[in-house]
N, C-alpha and C. Protein backbone atom coordinates (compact mmCIF):
# COMPACT_ATOMS: atom_id res chain seq x y z
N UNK A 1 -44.76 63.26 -131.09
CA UNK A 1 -43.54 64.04 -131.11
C UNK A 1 -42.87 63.94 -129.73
N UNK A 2 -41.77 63.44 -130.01
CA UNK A 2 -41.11 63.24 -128.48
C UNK A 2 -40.65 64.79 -128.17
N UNK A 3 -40.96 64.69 -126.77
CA UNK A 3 -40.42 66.11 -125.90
C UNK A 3 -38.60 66.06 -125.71
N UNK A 4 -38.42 67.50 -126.28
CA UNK A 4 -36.82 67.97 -125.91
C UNK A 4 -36.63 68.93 -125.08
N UNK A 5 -36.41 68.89 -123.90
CA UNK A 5 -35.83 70.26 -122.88
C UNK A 5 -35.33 71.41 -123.49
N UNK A 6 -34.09 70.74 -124.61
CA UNK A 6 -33.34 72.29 -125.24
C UNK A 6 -34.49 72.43 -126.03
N UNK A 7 -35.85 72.53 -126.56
CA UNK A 7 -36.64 73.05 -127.04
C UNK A 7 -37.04 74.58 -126.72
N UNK A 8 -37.22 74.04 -124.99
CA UNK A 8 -37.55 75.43 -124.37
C UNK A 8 -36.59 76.99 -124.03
N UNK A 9 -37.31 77.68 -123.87
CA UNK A 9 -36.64 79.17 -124.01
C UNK A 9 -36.05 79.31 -123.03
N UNK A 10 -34.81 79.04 -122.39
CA UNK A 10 -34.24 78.99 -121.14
C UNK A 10 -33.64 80.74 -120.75
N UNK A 11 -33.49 81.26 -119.99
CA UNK A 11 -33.08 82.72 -119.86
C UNK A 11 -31.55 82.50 -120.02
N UNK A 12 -30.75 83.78 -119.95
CA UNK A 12 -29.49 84.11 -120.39
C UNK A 12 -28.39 83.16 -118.72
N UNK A 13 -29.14 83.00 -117.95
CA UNK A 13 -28.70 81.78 -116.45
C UNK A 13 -28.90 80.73 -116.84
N UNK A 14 -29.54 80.02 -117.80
CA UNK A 14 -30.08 78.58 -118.49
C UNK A 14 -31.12 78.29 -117.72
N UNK A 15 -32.12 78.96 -116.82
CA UNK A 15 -33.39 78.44 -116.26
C UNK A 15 -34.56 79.55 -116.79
N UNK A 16 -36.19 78.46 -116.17
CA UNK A 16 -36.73 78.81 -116.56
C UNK A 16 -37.27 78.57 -115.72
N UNK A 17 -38.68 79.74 -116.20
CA UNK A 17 -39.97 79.77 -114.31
C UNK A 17 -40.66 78.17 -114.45
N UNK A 18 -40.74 77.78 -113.01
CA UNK A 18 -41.75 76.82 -113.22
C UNK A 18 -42.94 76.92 -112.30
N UNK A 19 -44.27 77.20 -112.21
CA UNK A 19 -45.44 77.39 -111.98
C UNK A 19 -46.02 75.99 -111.14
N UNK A 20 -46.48 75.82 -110.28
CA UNK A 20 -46.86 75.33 -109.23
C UNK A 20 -48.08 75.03 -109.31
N UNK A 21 -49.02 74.06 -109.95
CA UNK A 21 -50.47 74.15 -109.14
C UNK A 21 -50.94 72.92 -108.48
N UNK A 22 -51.54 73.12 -107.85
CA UNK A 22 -52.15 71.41 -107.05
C UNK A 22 -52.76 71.22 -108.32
N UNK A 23 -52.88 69.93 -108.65
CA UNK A 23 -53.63 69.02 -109.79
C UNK A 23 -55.26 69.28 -109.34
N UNK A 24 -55.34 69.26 -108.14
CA UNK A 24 -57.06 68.81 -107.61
C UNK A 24 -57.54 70.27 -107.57
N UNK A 25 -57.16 71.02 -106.61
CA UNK A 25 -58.00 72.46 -106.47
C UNK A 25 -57.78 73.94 -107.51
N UNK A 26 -56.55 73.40 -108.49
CA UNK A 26 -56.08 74.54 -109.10
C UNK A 26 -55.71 75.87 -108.64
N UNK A 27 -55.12 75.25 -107.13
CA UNK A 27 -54.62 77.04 -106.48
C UNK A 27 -53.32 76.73 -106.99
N UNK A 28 -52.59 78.01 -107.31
CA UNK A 28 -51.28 77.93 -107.55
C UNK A 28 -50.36 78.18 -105.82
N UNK A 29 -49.79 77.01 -105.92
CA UNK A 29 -49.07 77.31 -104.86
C UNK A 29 -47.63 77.87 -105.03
N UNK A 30 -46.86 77.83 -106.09
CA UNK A 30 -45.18 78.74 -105.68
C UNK A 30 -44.77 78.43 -106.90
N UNK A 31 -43.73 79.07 -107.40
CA UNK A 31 -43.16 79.97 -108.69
C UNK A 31 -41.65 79.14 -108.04
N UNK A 32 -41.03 78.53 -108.70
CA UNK A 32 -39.14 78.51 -108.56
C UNK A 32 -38.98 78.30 -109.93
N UNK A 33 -37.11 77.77 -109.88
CA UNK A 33 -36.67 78.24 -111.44
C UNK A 33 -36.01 76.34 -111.94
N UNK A 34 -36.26 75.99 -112.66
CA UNK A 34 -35.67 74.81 -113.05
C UNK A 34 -34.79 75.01 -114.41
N UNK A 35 -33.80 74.24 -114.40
CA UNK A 35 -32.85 74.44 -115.87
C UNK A 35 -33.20 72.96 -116.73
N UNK A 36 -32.47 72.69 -117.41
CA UNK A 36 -32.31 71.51 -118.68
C UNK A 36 -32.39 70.39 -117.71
N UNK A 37 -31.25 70.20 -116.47
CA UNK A 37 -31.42 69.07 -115.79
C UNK A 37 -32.56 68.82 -114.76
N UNK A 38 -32.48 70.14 -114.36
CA UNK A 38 -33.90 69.96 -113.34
C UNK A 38 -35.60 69.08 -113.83
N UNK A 39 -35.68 69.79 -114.93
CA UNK A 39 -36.63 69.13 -115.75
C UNK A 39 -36.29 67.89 -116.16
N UNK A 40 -35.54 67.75 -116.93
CA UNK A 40 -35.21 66.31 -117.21
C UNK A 40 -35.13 65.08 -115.55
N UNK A 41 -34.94 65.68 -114.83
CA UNK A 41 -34.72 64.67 -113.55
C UNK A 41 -36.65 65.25 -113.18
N UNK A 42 -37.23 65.95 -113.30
CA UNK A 42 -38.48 65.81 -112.64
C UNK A 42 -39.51 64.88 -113.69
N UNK A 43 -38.94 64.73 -115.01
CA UNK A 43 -39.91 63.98 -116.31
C UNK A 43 -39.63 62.81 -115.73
N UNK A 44 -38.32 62.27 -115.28
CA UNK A 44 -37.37 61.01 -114.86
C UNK A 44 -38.28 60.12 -114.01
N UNK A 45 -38.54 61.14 -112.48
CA UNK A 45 -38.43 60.76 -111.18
C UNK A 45 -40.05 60.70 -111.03
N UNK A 46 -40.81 62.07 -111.33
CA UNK A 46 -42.14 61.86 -111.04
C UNK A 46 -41.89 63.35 -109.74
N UNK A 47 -40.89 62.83 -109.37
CA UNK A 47 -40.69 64.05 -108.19
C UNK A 47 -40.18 65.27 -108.68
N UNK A 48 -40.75 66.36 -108.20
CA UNK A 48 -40.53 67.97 -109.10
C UNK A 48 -39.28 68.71 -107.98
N UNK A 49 -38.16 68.34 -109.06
CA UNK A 49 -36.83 68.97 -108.88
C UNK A 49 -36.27 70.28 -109.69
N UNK A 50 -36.43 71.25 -108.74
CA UNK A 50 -35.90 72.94 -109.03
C UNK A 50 -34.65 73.13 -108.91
N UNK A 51 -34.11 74.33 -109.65
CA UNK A 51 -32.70 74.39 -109.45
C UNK A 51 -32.91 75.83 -108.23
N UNK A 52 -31.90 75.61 -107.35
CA UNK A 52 -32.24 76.62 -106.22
C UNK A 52 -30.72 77.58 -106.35
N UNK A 53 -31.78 78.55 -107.27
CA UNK A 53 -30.44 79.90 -107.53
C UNK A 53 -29.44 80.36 -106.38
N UNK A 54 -29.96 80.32 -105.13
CA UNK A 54 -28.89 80.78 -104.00
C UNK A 54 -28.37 79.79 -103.63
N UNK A 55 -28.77 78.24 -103.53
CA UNK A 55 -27.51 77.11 -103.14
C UNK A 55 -26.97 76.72 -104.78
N UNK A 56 -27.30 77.29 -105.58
CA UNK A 56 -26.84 76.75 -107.19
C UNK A 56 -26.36 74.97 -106.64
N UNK A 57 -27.60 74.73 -106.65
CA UNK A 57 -27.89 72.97 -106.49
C UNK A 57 -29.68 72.68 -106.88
N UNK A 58 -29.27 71.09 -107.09
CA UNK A 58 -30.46 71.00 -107.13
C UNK A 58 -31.52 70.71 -106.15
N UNK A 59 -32.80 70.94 -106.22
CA UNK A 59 -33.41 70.98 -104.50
C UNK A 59 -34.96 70.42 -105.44
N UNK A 60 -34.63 68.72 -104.46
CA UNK A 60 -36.07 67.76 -105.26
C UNK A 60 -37.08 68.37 -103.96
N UNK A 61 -38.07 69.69 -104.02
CA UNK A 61 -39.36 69.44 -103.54
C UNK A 61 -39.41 68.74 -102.00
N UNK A 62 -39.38 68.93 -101.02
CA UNK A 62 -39.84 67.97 -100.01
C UNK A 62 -38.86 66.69 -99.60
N UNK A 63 -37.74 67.05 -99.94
CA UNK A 63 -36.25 66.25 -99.87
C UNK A 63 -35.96 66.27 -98.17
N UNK A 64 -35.86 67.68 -97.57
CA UNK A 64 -35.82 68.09 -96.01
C UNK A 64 -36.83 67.87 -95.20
N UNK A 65 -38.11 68.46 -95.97
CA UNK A 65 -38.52 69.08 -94.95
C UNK A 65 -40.22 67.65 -95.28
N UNK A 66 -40.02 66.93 -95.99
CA UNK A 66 -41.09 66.17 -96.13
C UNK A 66 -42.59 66.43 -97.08
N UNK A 67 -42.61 68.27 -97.59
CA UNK A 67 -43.48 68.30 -98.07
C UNK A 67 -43.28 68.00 -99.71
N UNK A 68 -43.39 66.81 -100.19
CA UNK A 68 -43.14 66.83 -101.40
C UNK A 68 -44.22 67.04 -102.26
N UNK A 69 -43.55 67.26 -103.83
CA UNK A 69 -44.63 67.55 -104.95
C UNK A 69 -43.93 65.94 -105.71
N UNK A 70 -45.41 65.56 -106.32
CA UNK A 70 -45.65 64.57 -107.02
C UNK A 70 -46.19 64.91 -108.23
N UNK A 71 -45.80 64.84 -109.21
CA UNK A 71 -46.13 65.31 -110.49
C UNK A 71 -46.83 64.54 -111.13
N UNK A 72 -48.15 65.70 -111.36
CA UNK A 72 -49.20 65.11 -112.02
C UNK A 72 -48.94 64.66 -113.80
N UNK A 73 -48.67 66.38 -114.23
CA UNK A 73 -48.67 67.16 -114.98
C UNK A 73 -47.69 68.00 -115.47
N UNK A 74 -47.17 67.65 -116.59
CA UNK A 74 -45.94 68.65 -116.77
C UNK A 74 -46.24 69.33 -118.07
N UNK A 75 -46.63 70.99 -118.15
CA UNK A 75 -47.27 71.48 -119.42
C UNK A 75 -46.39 72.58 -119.43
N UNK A 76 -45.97 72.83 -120.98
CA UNK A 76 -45.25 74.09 -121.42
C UNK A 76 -45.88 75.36 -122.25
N UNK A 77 -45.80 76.36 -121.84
CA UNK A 77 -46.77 77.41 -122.49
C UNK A 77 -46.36 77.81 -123.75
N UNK A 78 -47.22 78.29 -124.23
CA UNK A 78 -46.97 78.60 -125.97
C UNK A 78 -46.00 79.16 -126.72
N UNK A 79 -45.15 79.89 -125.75
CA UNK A 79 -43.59 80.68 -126.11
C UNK A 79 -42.62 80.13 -125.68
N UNK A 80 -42.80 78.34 -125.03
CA UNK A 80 -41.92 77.53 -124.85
C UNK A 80 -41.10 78.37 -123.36
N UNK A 81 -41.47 79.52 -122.62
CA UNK A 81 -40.33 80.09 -121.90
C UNK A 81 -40.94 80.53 -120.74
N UNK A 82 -42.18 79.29 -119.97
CA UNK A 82 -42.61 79.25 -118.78
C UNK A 82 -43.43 77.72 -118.76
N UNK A 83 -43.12 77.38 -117.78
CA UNK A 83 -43.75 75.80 -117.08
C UNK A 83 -44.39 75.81 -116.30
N UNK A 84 -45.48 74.82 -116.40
CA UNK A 84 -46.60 74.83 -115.20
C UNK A 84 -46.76 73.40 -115.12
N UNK A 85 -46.36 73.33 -113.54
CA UNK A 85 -46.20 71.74 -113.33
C UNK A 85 -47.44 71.47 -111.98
N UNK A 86 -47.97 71.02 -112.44
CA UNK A 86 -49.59 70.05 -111.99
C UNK A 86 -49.17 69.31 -111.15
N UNK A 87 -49.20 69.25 -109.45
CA UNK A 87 -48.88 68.75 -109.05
C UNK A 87 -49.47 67.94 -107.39
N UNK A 88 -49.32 66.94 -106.79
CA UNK A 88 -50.36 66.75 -105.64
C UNK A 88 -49.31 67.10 -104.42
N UNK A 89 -49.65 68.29 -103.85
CA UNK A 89 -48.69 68.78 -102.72
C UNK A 89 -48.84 67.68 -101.25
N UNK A 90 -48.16 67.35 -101.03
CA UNK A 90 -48.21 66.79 -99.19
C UNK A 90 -47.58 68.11 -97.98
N UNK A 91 -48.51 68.87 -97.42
CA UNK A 91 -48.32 69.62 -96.83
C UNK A 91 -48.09 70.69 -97.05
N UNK A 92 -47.13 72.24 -96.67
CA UNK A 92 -47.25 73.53 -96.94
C UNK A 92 -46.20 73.28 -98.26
N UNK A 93 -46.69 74.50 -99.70
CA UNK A 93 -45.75 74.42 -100.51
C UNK A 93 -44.52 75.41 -100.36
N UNK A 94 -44.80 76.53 -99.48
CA UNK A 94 -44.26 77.48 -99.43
C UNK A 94 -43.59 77.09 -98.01
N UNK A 95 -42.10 77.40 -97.76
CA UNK A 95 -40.85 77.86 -96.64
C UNK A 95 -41.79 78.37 -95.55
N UNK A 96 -42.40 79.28 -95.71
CA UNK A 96 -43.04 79.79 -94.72
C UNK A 96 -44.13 78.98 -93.69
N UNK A 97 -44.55 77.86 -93.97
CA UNK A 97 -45.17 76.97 -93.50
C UNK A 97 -46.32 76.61 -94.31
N UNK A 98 -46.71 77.64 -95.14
CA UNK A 98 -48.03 78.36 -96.00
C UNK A 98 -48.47 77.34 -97.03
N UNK A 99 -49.55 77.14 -97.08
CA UNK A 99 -50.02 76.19 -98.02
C UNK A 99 -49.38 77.07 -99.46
N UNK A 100 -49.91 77.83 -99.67
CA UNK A 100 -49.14 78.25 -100.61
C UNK A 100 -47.90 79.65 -100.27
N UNK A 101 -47.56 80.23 -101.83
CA UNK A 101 -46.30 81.54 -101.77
C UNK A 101 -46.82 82.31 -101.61
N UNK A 102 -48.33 82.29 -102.43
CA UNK A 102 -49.01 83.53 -102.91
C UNK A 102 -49.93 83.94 -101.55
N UNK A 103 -49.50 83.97 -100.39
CA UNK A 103 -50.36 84.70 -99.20
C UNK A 103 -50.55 85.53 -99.13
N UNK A 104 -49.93 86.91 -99.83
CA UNK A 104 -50.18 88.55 -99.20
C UNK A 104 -50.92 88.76 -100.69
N UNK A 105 -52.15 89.50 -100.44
CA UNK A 105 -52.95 89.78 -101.30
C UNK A 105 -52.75 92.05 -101.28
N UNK A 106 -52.79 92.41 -102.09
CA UNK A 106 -52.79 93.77 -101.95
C UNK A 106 -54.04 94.56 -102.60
N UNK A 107 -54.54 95.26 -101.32
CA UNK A 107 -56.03 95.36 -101.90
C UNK A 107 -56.41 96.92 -100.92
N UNK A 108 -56.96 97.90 -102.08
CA UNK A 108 -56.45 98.93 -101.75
C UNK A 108 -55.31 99.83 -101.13
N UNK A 109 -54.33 99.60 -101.91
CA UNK A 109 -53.43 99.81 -101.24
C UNK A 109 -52.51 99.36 -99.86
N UNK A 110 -53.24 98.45 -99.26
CA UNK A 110 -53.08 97.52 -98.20
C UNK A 110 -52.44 96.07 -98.52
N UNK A 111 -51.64 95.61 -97.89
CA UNK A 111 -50.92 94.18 -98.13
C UNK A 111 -51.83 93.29 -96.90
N UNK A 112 -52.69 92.35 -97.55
CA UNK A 112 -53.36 91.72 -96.47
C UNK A 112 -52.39 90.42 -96.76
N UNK A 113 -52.93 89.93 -95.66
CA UNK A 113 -51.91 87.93 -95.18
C UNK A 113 -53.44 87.56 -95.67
N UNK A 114 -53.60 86.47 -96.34
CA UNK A 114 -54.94 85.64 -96.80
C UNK A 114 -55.02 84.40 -95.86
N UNK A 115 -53.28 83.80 -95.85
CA UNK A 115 -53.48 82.46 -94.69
C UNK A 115 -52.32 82.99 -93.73
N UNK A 116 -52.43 81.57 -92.98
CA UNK A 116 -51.83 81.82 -91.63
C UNK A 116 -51.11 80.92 -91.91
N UNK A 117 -49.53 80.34 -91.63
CA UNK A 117 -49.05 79.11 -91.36
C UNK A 117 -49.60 77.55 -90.99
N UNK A 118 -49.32 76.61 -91.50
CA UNK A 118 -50.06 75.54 -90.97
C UNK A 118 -49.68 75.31 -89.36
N UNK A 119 -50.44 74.30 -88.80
CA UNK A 119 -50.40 73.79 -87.84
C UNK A 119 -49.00 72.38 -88.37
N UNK A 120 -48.24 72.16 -87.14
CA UNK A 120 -47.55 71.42 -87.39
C UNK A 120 -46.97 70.74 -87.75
C-alpha cells in the first residue's frame, strides 16, 4: 500500500507533531511540527524537514547550525495524528546546545537539568 501524507490527521494549522528518536539509543531527543510538505520533502530527501511555526518556513534539521537528522525511520501512530521519525542525530538535537529537548526532569516537585550543554 503506497503511503499518502493527506492520509494523516493534520490539526486545524495543517501540521502535525513529529517525535524525534535517535535510531541507535532510543532517547527521544525533540518534538517539532511538520505539515503535508514537510513530510513529503523529508520521505524525498532522507533529511528531516519541519515546518517552523514562528518563521512559517521550512527548517531542514541542521541546515545552520550543522547538526543534522538523517532519517532512519519514518513511522505513523495508530490515529494517523502523531509521527515518530527514527533518526541518526550529528551533534546536539536541541537549540540549547543539549543533546536532547527533554533536559529538565521534575521530580518532587523540583525541576532538575539532567544534561549540561555540549562542549563545542
Amino acid at each position: 500500500m503506497s503511503f499518502d501524507p493527506a492520509t494523516l490527521k493534520f490539526d486545524d494549522r495543517g501540521l502535525i507533531p513529529a517525535i524525534a528518536q535517535d535510531a541507535q539509543s532510543g532517547e527521544v531527543l525533540m518534538m517539532a511540527w511538520m505539515n503535508a510538505e514537510s513530510v513529503a520533502r523529508t520521505l524525498e530527501t532522507g533529511r528531516v524537514t519541519y515546518w517552523s511555526r514562528s518563521r512559517q518556513a521550512f527548517w531542514i534539521k541542521g541546515e545552520t547550525s550543522g547538526h543534522v537528522q538523517e532519517l532512519v525511520d519514518f513511522r505513523v501512530d495508530c490515529d494517523r495524528d502523531c509521527l515518530l521519525v527514527r533518526i541518526n542525530q550529528t551533534g546536539p538535537a536541541c537549540h540549547t546546545n543539549r543533546r536532547s529537548c527533554f533536559y529538565t526532569a521534575v521530580r518532587d516537585g523540583e525541576e532538575v537539568e539532567l544534561m549540561a550543554p555540549m562542549e563545542g
